[in-house]
PDB file of N, CA and C in Angstrom:
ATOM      1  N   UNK A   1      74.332  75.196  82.290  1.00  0.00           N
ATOM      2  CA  UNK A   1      75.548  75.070  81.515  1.00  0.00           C
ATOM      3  C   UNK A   1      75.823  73.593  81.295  1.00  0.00           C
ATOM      4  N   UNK A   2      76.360  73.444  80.257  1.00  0.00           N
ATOM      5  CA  UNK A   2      76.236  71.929  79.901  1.00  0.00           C
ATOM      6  C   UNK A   2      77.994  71.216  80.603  1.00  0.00           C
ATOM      7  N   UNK A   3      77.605  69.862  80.737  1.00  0.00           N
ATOM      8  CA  UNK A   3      79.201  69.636  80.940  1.00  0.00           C
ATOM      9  C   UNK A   3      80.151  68.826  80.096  1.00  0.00           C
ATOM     10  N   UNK A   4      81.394  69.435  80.182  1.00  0.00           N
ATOM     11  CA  UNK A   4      82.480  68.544  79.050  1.00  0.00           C
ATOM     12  C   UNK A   4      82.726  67.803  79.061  1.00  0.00           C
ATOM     13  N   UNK A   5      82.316  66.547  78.335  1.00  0.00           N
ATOM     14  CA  UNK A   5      82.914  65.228  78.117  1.00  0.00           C
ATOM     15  C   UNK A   5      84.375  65.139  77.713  1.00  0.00           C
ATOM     16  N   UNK A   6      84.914  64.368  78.402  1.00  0.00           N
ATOM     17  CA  UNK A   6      86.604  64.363  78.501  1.00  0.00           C
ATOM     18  C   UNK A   6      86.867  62.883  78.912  1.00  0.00           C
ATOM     19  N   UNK A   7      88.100  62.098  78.394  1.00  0.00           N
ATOM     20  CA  UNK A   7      88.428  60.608  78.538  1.00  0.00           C
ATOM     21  C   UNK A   7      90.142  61.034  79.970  1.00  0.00           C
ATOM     22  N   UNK A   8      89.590  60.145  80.599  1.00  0.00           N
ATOM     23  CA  UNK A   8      90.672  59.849  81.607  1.00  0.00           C
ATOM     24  C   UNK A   8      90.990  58.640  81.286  1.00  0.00           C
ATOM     25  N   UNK A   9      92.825  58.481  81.726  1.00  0.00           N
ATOM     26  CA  UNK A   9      93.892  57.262  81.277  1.00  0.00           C
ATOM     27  C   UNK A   9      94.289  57.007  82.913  1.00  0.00           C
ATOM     28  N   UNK A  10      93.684  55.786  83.677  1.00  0.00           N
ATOM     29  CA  UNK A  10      94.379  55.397  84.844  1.00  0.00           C
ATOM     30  C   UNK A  10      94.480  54.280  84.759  1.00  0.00           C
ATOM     31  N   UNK A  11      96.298  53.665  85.113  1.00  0.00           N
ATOM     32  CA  UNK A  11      96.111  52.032  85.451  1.00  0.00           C
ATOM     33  C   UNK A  11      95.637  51.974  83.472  1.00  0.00           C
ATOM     34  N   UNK A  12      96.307  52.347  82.662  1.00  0.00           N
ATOM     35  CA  UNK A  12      95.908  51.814  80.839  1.00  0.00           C
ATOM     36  C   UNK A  12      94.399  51.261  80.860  1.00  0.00           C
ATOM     37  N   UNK A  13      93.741  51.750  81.850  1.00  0.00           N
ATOM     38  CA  UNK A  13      91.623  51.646  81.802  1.00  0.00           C
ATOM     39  C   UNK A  13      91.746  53.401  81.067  1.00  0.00           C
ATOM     40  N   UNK A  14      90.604  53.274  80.172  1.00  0.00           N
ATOM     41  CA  UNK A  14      90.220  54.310  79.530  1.00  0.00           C
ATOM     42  C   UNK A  14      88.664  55.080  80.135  1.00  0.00           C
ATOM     43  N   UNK A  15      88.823  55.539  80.904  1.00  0.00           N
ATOM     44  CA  UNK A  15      87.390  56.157  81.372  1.00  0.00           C
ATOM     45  C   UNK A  15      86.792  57.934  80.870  1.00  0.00           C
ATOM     46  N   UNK A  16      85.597  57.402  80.773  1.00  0.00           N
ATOM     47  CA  UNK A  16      84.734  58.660  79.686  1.00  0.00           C
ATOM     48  C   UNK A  16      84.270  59.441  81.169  1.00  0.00           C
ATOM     49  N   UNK A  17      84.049  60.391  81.396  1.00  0.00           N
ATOM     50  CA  UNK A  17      83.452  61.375  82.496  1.00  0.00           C
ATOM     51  C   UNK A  17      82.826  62.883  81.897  1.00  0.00           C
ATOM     52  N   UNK A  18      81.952  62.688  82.323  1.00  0.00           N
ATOM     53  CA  UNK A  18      81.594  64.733  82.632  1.00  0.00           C
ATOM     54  C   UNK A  18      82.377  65.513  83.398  1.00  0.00           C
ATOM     55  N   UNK A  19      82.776  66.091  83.614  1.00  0.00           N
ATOM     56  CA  UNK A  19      83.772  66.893  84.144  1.00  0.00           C
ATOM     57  C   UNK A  19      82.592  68.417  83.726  1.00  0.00           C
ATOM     58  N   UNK A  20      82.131  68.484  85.713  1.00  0.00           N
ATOM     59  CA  UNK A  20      81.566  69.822  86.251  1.00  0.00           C
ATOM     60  C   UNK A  20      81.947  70.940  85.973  1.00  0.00           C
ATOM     61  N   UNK A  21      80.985  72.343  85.474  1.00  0.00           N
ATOM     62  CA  UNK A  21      81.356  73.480  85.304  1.00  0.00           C
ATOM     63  C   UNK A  21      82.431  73.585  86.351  1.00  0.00           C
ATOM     64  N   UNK A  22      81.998  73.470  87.818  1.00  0.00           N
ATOM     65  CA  UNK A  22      82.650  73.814  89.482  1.00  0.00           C
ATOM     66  C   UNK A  22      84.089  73.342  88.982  1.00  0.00           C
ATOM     67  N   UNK A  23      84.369  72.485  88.220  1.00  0.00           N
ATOM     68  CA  UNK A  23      85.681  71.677  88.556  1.00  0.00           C
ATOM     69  C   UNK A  23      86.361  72.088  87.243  1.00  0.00           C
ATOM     70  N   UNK A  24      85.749  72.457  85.943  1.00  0.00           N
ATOM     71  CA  UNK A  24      86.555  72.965  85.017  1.00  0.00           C
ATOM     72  C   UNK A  24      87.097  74.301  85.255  1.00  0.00           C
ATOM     73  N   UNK A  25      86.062  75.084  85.763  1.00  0.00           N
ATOM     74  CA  UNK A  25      86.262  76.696  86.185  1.00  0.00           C
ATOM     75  C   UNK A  25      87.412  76.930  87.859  1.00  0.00           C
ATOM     76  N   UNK A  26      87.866  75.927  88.490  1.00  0.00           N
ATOM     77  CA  UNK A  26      88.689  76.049  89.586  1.00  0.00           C
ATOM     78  C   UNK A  26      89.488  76.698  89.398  1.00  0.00           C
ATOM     79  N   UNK A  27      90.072  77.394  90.246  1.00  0.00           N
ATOM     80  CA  UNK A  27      91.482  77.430  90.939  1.00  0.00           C
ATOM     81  C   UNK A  27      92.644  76.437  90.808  1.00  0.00           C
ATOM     82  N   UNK A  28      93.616  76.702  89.212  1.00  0.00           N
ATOM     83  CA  UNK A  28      94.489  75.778  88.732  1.00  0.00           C
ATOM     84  C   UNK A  28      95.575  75.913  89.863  1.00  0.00           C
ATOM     85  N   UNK A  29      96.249  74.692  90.488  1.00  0.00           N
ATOM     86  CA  UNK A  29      97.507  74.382  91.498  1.00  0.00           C
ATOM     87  C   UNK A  29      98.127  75.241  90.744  1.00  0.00           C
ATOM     88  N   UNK A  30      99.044  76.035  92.042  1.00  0.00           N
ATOM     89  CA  UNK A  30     100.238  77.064  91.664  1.00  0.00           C
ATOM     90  C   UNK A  30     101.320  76.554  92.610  1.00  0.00           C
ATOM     91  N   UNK A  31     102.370  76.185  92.226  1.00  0.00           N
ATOM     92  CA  UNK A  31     103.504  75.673  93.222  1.00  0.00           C
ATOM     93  C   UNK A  31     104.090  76.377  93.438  1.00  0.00           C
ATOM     94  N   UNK A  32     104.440  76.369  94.777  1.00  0.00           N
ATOM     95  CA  UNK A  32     104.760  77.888  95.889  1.00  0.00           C
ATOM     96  C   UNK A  32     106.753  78.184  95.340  1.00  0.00           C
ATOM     97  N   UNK A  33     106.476  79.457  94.952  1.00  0.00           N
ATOM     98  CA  UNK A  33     107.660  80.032  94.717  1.00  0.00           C
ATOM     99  C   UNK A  33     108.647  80.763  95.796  1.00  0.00           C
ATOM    100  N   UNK A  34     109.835  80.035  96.189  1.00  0.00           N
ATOM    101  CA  UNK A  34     109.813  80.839  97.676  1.00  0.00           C
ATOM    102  C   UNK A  34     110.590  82.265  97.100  1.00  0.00           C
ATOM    103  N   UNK A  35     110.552  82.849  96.036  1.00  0.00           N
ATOM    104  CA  UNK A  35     111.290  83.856  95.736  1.00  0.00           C
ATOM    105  C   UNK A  35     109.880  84.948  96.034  1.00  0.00           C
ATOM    106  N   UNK A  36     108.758  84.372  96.478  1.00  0.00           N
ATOM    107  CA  UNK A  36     107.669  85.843  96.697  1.00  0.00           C
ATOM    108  C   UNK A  36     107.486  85.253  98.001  1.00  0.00           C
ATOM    109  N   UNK A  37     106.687  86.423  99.041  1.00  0.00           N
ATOM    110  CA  UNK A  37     106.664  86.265 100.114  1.00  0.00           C
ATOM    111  C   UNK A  37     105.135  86.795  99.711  1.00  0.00           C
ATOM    112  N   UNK A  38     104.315  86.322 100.230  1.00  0.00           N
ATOM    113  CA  UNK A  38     102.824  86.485 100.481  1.00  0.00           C
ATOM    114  C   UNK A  38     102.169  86.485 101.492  1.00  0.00           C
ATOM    115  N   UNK A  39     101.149  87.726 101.401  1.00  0.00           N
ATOM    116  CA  UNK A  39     100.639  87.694 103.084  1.00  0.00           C
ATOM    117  C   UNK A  39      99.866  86.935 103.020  1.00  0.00           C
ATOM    118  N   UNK A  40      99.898  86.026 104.620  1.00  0.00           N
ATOM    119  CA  UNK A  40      99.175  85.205 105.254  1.00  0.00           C
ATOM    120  C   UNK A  40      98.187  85.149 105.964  1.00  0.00           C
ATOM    121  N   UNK A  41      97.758  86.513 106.020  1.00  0.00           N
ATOM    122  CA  UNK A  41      95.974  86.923 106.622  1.00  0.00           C
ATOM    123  C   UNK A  41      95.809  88.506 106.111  1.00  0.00           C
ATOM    124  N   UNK A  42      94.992  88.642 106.254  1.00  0.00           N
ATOM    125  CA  UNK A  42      94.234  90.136 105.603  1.00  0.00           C
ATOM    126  C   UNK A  42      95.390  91.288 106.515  1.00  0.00           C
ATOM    127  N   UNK A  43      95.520  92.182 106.803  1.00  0.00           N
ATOM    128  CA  UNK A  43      95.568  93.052 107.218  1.00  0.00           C
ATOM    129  C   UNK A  43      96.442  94.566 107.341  1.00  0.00           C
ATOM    130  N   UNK A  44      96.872  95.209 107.802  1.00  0.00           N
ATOM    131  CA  UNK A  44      97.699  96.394 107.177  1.00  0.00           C
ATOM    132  C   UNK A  44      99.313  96.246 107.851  1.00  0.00           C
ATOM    133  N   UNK A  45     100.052  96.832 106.621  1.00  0.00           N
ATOM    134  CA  UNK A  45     101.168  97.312 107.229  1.00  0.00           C
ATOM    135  C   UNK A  45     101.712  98.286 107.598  1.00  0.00           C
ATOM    136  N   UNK A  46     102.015  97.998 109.196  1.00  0.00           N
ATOM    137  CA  UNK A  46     102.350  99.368 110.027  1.00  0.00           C
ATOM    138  C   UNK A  46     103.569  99.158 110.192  1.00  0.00           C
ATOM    139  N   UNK A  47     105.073  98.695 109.539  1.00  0.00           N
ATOM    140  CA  UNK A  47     106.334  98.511 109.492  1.00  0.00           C
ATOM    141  C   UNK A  47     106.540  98.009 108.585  1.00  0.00           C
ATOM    142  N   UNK A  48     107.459  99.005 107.889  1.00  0.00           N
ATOM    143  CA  UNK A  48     108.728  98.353 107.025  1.00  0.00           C
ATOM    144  C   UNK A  48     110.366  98.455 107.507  1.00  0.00           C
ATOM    145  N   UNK A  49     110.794  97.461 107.129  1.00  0.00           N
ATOM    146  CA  UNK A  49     112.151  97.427 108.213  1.00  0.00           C
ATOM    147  C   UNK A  49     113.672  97.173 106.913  1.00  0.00           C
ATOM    148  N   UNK A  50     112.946  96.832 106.049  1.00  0.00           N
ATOM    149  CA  UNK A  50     114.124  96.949 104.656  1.00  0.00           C
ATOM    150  C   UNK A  50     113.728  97.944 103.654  1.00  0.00           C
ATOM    151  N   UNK A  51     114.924  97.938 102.629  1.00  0.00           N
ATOM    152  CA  UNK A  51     114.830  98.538 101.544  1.00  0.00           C
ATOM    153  C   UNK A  51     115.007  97.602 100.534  1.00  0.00           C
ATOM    154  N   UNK A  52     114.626  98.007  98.523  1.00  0.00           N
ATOM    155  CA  UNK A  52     115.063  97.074  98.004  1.00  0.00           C
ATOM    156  C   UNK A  52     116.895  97.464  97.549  1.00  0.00           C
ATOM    157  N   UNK A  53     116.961  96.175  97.445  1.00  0.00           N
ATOM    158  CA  UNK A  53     118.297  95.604  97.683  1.00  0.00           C
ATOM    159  C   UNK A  53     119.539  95.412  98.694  1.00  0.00           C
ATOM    160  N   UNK A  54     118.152  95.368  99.884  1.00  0.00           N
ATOM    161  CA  UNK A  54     119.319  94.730 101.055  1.00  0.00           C
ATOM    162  C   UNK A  54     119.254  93.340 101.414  1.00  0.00           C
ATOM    163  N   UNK A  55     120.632  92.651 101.458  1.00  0.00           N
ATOM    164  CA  UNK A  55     120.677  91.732 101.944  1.00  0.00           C
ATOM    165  C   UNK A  55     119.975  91.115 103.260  1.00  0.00           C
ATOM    166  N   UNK A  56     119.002  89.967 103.067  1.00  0.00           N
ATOM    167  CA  UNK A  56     118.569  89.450 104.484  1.00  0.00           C
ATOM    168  C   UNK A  56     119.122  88.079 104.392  1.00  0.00           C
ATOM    169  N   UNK A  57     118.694  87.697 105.539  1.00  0.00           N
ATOM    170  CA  UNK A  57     119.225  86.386 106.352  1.00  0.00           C
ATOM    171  C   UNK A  57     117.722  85.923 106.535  1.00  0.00           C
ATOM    172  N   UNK A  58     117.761  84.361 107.034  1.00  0.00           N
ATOM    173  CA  UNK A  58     116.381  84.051 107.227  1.00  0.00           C
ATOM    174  C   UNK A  58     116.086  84.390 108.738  1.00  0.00           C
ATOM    175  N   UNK A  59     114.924  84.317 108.764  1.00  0.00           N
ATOM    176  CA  UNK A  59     114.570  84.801 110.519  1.00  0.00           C
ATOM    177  C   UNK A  59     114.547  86.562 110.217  1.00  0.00           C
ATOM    178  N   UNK A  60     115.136  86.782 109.381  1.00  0.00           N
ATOM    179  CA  UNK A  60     115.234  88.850 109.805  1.00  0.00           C
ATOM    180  C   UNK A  60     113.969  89.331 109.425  1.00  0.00           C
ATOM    181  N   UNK A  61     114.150  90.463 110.293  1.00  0.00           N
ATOM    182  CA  UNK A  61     112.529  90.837 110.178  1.00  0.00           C
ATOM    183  C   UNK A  61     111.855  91.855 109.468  1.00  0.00           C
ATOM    184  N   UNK A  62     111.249  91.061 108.503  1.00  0.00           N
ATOM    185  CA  UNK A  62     110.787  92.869 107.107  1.00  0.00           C
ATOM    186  C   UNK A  62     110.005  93.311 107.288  1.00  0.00           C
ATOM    187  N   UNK A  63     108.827  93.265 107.956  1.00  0.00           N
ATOM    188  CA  UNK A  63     107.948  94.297 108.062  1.00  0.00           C
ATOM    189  C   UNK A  63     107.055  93.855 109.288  1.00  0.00           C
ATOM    190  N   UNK A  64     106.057  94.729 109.346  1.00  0.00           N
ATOM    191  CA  UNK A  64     104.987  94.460 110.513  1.00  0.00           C
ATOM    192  C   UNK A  64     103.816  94.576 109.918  1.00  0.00           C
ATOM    193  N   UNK A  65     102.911  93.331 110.025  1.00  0.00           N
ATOM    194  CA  UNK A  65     101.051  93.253 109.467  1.00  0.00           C
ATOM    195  C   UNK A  65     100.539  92.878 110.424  1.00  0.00           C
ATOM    196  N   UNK A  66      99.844  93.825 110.539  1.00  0.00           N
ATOM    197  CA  UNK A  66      98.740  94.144 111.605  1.00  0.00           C
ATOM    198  C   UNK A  66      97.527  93.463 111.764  1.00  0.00           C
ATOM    199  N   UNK A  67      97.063  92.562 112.279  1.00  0.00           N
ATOM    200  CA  UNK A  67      95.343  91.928 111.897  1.00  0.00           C
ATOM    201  C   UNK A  67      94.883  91.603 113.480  1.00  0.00           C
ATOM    202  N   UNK A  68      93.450  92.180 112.763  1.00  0.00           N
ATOM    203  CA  UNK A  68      92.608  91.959 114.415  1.00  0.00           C
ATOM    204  C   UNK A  68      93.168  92.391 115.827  1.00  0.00           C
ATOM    205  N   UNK A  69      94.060  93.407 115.816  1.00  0.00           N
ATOM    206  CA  UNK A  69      94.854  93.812 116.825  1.00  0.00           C
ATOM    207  C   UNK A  69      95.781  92.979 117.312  1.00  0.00           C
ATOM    208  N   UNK A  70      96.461  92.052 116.353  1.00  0.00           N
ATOM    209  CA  UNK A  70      97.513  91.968 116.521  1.00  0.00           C
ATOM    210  C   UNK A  70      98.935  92.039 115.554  1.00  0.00           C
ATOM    211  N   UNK A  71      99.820  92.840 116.004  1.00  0.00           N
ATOM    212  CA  UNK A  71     101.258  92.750 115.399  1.00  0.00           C
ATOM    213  C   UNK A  71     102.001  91.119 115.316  1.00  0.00           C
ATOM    214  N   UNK A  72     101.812  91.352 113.988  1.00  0.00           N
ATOM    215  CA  UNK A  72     102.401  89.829 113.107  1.00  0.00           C
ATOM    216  C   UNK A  72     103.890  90.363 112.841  1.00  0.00           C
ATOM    217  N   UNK A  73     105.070  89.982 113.326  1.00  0.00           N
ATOM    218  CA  UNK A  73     106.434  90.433 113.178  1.00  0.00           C
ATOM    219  C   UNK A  73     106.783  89.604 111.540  1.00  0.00           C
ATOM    220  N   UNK A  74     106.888  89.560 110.764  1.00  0.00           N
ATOM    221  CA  UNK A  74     106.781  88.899 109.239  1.00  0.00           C
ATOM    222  C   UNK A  74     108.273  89.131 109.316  1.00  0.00           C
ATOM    223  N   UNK A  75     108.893  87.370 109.116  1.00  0.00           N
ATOM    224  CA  UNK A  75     110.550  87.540 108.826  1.00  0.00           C
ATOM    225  C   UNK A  75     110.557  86.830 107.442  1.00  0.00           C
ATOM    226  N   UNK A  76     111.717  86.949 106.891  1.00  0.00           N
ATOM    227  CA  UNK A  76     112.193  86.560 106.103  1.00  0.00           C
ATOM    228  C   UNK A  76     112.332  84.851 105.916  1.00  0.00           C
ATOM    229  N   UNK A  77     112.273  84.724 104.912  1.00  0.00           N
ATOM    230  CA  UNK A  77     111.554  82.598 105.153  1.00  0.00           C
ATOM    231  C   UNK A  77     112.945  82.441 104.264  1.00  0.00           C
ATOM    232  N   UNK A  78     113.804  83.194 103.599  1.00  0.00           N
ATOM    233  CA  UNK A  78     114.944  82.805 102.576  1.00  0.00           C
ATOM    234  C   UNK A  78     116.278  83.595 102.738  1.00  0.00           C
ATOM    235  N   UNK A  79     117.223  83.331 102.489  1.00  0.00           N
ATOM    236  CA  UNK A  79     118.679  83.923 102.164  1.00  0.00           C
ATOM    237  C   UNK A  79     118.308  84.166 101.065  1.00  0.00           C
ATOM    238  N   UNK A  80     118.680  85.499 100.986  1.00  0.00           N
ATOM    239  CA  UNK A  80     118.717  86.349  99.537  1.00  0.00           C
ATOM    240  C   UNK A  80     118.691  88.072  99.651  1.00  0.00           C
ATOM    241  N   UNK A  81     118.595  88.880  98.544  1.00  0.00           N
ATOM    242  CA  UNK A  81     118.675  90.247  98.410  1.00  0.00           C
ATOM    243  C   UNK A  81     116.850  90.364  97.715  1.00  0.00           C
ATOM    244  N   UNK A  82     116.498  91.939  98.559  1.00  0.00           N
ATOM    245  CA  UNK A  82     115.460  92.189  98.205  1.00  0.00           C
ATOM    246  C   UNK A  82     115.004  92.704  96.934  1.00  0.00           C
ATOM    247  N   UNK A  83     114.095  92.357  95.909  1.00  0.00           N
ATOM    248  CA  UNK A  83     114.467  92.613  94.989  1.00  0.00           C
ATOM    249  C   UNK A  83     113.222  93.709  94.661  1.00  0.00           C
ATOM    250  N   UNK A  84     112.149  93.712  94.878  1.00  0.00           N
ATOM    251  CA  UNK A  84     111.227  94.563  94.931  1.00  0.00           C
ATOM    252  C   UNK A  84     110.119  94.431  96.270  1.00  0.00           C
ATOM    253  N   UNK A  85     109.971  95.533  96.676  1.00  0.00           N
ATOM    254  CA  UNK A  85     108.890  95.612  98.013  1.00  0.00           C
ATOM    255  C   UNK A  85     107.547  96.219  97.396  1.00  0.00           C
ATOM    256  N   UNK A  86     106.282  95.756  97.276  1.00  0.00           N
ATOM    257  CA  UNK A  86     105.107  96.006  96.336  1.00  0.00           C
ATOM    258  C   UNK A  86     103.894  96.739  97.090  1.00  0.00           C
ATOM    259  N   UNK A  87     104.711  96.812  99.363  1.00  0.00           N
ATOM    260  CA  UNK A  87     103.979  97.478  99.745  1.00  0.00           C
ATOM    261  C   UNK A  87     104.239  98.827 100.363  1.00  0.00           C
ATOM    262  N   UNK A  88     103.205  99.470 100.986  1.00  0.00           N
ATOM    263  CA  UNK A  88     104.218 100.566 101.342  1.00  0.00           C
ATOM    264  C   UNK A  88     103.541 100.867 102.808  1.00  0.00           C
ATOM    265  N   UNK A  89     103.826 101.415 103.840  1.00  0.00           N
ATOM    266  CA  UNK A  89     103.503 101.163 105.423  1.00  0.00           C
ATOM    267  C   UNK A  89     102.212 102.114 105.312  1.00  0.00           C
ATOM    268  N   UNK A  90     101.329 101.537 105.975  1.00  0.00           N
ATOM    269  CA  UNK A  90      99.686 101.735 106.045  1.00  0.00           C
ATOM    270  C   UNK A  90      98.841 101.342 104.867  1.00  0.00           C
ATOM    271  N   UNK A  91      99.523 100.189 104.413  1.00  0.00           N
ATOM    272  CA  UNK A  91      98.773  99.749 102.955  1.00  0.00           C
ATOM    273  C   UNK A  91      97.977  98.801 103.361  1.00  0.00           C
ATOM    274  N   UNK A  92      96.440  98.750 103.232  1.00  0.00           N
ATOM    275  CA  UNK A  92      95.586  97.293 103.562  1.00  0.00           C
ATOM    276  C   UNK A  92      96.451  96.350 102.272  1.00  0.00           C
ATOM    277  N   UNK A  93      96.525  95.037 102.807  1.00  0.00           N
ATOM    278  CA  UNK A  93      96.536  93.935 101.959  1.00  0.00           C
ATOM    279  C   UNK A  93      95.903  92.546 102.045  1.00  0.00           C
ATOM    280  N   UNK A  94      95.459  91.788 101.620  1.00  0.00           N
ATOM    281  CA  UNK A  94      94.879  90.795 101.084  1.00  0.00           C
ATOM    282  C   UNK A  94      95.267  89.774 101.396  1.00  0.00           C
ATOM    283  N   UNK A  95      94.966  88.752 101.873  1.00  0.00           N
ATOM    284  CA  UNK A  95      95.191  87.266 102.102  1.00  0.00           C
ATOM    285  C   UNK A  95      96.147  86.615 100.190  1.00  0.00           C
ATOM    286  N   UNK A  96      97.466  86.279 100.813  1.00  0.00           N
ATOM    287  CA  UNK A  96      98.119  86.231  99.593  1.00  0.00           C
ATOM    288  C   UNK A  96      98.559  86.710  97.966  1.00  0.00           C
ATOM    289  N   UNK A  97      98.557  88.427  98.610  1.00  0.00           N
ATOM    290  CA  UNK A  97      98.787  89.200  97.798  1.00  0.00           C
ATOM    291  C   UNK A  97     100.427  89.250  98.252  1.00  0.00           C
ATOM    292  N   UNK A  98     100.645  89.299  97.260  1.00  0.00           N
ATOM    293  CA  UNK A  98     102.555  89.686  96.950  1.00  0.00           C
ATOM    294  C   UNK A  98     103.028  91.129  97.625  1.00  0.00           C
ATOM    295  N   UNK A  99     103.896  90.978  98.417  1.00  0.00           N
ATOM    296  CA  UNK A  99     104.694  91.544  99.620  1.00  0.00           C
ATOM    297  C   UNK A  99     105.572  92.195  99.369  1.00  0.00           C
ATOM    298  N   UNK A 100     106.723  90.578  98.732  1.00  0.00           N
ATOM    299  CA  UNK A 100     108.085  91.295  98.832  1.00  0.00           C
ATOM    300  C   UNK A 100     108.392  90.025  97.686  1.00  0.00           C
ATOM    301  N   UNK A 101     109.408  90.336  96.758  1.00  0.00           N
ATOM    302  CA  UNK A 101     110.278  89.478  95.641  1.00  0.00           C
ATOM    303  C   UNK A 101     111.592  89.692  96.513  1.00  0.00           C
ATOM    304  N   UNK A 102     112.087  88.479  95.958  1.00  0.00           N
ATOM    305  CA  UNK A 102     113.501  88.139  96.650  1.00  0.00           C
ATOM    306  C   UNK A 102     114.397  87.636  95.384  1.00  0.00           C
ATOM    307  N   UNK A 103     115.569  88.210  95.422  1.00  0.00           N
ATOM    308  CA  UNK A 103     116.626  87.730  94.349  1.00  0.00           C
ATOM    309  C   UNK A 103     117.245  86.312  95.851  1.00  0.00           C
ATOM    310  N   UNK A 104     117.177  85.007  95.274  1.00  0.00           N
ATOM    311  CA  UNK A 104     117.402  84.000  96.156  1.00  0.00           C
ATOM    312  C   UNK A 104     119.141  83.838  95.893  1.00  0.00           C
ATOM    313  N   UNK A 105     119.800  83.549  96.982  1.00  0.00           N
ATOM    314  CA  UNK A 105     121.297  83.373  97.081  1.00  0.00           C
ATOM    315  C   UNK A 105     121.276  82.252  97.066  1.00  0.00           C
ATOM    316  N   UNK A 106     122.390  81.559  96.510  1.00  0.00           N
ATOM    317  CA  UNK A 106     122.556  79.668  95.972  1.00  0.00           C
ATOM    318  C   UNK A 106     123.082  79.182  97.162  1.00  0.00           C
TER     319      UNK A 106
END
C-alpha cells in the first residue's frame, strides 16, 4: 500500500512527510465522556442494583462484573439520573463497551 504524502506546520517550518498506512488507519482520540460508564475489563454481569431513572450519588453501587473470579463492585463515578442501562445481568461484556448513560446533574 502506498503512503500519503501530507505537509506538517510546526514552529511556521513547513515539513513534507509520508504518513504510514499503521498511522493513517489508527484509532482516532475519543475524549472521555463522563455521561457513559464503560467496562473496564472483559467480563459478565452478575448484578444489577438500579433501574433507569434513578437517581445516584457518586460512590453508589450499580452493578456487579465479574472477571477471572473476581466480583468488581462497579459504582457510580458521577451525580446524576440513570438514563439508559444497555446491560442486562448474565450478559458477557467487552473491555469498554457501554454499560450505563447518565443524565449528569449541574
Amino acid at each position: 500500500m502506498e503512503n500519503k504524502n501530507d505537509s506538517l506546520l510546526i514552529d511556521d517550518t513547513l515539513y513534507e512527510t509520508n504518513l504510514t498506512y499503521k498511522f493513517i488507519n489508527r484509532k482516532k482520540y475519543v475524549p472521555h465522556d463522563p455521561s457513559k460508564l464503560l467496562a473496564f475489563i472483559p467480563g459478565t454481569i452478575t448484578d444489577i442494583f438500579i433501574n433507569e431513572g434513578d437517581d445516584v450519588q457518586r460512590g453508589k453501587s450499580l452493578l456487579v462484573l465479574e472477571a477471572m473470579k473476581m466480583k468488581n463492585d462497579v459504582k457510580s463515578p458521577v451525580d446524576g439520573v440513570i438514563k439508559k442501562i444497555h446491560v442486562n445481568k448474565g450478559d458477557n461484556v467487552m473491555k469498554n463497551q457501554l454499560i450505563i448513560e447518565f443524565n449528569l446533574k449541574n
